[in-house]
N, C-alpha and C. Protein backbone atom coordinates (compact mmCIF):
# COMPACT_ATOMS: atom_id res chain seq x y z
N UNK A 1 103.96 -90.77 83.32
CA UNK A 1 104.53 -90.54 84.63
C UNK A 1 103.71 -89.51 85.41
N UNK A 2 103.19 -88.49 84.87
CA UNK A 2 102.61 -87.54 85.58
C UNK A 2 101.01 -87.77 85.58
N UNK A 3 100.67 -88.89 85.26
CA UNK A 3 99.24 -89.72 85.57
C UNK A 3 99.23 -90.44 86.90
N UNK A 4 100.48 -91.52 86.51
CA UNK A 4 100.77 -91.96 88.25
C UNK A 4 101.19 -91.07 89.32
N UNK A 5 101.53 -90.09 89.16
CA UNK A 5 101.77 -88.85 90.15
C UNK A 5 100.33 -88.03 90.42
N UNK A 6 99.78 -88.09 89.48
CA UNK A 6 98.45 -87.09 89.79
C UNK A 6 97.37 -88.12 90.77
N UNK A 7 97.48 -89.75 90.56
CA UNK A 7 96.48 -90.43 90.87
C UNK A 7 97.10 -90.84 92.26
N UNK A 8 98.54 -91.05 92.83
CA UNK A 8 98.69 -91.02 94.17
C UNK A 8 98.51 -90.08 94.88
N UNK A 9 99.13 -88.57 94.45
CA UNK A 9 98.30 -87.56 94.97
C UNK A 9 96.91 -87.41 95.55
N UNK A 10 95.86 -87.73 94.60
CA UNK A 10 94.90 -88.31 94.54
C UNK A 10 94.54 -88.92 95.57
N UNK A 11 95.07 -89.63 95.53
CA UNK A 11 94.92 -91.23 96.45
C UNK A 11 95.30 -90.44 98.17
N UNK A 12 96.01 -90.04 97.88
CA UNK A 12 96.49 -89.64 99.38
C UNK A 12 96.26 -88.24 100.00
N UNK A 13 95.26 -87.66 99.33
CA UNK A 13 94.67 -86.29 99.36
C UNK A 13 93.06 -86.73 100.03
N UNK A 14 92.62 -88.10 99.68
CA UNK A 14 91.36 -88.41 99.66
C UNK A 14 91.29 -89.35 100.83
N UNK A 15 92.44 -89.75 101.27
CA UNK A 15 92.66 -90.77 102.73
C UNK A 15 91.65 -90.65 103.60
N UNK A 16 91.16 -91.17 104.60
CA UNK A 16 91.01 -91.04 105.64
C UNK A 16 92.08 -90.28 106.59
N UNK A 17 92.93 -90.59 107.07
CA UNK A 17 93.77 -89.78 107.71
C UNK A 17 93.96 -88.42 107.16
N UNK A 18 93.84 -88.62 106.10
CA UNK A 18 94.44 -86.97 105.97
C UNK A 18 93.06 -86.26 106.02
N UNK A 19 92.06 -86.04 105.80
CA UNK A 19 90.81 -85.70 106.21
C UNK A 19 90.54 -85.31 107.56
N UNK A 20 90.54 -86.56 108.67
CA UNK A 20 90.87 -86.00 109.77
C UNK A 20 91.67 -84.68 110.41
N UNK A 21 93.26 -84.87 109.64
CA UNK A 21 94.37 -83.49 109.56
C UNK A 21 93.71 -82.61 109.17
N UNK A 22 93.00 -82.69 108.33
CA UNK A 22 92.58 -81.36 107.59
C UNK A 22 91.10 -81.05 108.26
N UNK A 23 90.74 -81.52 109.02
CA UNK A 23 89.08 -81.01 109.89
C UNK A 23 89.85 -81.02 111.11
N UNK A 24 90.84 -81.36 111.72
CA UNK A 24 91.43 -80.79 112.98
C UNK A 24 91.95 -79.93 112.64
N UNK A 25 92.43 -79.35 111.55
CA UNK A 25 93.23 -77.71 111.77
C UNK A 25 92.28 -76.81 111.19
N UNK A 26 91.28 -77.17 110.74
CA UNK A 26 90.27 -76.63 110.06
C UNK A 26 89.07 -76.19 111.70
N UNK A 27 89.28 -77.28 112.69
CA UNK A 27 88.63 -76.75 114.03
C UNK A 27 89.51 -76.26 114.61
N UNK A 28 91.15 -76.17 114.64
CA UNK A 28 91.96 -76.10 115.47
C UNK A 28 91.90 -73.90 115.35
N UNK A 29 92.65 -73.74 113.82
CA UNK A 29 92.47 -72.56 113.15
C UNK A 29 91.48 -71.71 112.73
N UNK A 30 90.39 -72.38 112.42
CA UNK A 30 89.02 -71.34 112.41
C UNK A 30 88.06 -71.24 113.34
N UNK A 31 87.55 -72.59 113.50
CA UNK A 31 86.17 -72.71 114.36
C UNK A 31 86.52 -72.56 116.02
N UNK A 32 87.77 -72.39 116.77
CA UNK A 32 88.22 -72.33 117.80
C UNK A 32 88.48 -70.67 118.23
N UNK A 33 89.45 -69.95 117.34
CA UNK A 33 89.28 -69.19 117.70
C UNK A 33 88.06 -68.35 117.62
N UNK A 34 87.10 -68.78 116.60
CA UNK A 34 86.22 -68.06 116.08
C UNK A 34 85.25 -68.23 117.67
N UNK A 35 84.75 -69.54 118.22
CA UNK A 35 84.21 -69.34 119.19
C UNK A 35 85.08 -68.27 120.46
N UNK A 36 85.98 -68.69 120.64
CA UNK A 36 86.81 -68.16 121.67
C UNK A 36 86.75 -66.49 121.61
N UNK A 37 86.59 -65.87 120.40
CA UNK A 37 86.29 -64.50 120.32
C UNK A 37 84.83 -64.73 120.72
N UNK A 38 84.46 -64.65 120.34
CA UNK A 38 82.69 -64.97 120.83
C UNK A 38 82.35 -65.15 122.19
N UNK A 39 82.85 -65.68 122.71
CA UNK A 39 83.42 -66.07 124.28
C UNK A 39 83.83 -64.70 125.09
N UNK A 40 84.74 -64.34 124.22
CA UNK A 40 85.82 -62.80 124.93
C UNK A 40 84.26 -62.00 124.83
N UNK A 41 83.47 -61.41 123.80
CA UNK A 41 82.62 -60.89 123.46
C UNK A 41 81.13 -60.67 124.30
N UNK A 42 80.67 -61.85 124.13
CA UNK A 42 79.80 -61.94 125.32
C UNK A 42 80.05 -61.78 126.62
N UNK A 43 81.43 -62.51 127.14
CA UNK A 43 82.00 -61.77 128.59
C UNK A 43 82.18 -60.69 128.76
N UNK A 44 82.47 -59.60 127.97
CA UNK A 44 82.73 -58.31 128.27
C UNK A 44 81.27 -57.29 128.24
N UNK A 45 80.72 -58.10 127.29
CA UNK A 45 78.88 -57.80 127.38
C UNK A 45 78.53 -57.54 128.43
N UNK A 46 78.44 -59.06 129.09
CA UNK A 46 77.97 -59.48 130.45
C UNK A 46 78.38 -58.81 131.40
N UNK A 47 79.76 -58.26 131.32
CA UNK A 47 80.22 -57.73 132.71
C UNK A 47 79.95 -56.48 132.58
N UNK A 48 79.66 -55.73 131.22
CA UNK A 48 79.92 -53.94 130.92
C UNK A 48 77.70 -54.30 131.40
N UNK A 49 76.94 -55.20 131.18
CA UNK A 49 75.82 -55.36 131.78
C UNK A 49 75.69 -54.85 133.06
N UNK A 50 76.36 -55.71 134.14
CA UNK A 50 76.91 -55.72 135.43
C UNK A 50 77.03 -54.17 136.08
N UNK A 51 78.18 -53.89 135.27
CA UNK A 51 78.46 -52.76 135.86
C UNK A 51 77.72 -51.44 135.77
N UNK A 52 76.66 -51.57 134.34
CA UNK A 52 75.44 -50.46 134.51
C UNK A 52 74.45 -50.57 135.19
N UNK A 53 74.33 -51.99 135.62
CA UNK A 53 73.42 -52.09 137.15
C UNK A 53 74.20 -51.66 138.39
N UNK A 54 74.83 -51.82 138.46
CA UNK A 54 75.73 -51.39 139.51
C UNK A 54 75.68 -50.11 139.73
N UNK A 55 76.71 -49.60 139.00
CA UNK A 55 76.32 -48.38 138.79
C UNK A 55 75.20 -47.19 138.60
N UNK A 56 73.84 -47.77 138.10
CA UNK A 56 72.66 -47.36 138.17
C UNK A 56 72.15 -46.99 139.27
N UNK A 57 72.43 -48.07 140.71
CA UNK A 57 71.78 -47.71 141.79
C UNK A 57 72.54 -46.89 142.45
N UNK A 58 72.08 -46.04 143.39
CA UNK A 58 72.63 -44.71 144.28
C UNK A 58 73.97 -45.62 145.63
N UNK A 59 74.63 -45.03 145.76
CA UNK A 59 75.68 -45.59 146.92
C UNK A 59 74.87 -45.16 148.00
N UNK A 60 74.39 -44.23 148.13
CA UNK A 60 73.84 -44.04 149.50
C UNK A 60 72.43 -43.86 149.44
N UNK A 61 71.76 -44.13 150.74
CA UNK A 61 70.26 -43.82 150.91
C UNK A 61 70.06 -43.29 151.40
């Protein structure tokens, strides 16, 4: 009994569909936010960039 239980398991661990489930939450949960910080990161780069040019040049001449 616990042969035919291990081999549908098996069977339905190795699907197609479930593969898909498991590489969409696998992009949904890691690789998403992971860019999306990366994203926050470089934008705040870019703008703290910005603002030491900005700031660099004199307000008045």
């Amino acid at each position: 009994m616990a042969v035919v239980g291990y081999r549908s398991r098996q069977a339905r661990q190795t699907s197609a569909p479930h593969k898909w489930v498991y590489y969409a939450g696998f992009g949904y949960f890691i690789i998403l936010p992971a860019a999306l910080s990366l994203l926050i990161l470089y934008d705040s780069f870019k703008q703290s960039e910005a603002e030491r040019v900005i700031l660099s040049k004199p307000l008045v001449k």
